[in-house]
Protein backbone atom coordinates (compact mmCIF):
# COMPACT_ATOMS: atom_id res chain seq x y z
CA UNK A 1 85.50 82.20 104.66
CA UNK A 2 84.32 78.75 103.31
CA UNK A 3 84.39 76.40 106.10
CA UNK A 4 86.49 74.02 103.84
CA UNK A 5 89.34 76.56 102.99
CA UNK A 6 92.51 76.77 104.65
CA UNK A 7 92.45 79.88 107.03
CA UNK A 8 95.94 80.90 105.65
CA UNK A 9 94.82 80.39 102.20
CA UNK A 10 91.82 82.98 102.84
CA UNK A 11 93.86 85.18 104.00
CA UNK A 12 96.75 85.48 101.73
CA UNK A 13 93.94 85.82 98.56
CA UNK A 14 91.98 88.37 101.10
CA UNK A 15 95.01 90.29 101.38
CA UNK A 16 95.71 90.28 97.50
CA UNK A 17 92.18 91.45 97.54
CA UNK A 18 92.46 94.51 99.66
CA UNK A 19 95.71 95.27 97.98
CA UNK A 20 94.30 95.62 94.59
CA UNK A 21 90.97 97.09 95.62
CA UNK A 22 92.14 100.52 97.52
CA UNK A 23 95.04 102.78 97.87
CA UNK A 24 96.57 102.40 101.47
CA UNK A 25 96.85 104.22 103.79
CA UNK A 26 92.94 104.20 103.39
CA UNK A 27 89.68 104.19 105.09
CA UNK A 28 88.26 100.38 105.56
CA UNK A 29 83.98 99.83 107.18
CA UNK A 30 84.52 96.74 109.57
CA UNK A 31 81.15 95.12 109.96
CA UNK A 32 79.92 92.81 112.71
CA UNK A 33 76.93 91.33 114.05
CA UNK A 34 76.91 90.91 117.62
CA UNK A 35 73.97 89.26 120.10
CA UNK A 36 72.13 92.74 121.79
CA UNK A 37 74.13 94.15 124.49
CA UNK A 38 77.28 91.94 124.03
CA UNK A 39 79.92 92.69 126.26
CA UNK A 40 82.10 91.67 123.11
CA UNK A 41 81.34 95.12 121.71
CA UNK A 42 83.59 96.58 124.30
CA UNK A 43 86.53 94.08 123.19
CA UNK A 44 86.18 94.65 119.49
CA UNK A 45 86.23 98.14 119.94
CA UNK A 46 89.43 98.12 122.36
CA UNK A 47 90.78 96.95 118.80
CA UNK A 48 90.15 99.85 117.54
CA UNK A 49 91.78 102.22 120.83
CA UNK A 50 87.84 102.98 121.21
CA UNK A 51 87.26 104.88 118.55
CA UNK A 52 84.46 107.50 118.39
CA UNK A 53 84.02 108.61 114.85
CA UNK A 54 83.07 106.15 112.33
CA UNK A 55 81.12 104.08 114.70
CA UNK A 56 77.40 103.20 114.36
CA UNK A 57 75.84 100.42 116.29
CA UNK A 58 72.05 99.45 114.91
CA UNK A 59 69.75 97.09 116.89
CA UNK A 60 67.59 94.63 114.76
CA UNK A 61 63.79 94.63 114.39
CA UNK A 62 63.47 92.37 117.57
CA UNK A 63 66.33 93.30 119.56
CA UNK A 64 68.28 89.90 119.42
CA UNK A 65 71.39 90.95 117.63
CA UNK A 66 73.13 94.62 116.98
CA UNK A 67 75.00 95.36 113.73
CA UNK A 68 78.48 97.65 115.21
CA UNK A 69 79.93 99.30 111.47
CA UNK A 70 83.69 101.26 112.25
CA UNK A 71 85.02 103.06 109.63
CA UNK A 72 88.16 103.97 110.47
CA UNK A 73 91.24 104.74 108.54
CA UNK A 74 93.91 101.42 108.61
CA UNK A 75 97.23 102.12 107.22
CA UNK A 76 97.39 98.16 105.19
CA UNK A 77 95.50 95.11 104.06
CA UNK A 78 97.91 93.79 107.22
CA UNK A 79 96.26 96.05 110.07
CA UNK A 80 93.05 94.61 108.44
CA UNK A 81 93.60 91.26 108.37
CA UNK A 82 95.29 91.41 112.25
CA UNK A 83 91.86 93.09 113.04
CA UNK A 84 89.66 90.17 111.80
CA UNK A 85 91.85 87.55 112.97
CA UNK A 86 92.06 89.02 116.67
CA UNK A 87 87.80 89.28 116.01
CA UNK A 88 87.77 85.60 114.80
CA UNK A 89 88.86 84.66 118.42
CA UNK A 90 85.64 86.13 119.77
CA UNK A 91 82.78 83.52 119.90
CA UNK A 92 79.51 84.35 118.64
CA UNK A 93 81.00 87.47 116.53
CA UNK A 94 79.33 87.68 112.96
CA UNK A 95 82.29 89.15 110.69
CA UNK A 96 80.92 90.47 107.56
């Protein structure tokens, strides 16, 4: 999201988006970059009702940050967007 836009406006054309782009109810890859050993982990993936399929959490070269990547089926662009706004609370939370 551009630091200029309205939050509601980047999500109503992120919605469109996800709408147009996939048949629902689909399978959606969350992405997010996290410090190493984040307790936040934990709280993202309460999100999720700890899932254990679909989950891969990679450590970078230096072991400062750790990519987490769920794949997990969501039944609409809604239970997307709900997801990345809940994340959006979480300081220090990369959302790609």
């Amino acid at each position: 999201m551009n630091l200029k836009e309205n939050p509601d406006d980047f999500y109503e054309r992120f919605q469109q988006q996800l709408e147009n782009s996939q048949k629902w109810p689909g399978m959606y890859m969350f992405k997010f970059i996290l410090k190493f050993n984040s307790k936040k982990i934990d709280k993202i993936m309460d999100l999720f009702n700890n899932p254990t399929n679909g989950v891969s959490l990679v450590n970078s070269s230096k072991n400062k940050f750790q990519s987490l990547t769920i794949t997990t089926v969501m039944k609409s662009p809604l239970e997307v967007l709900d997801i990345y706004k809940k994340v959006s609370d979480f300081e220090g939370v990369i959302i790609l």
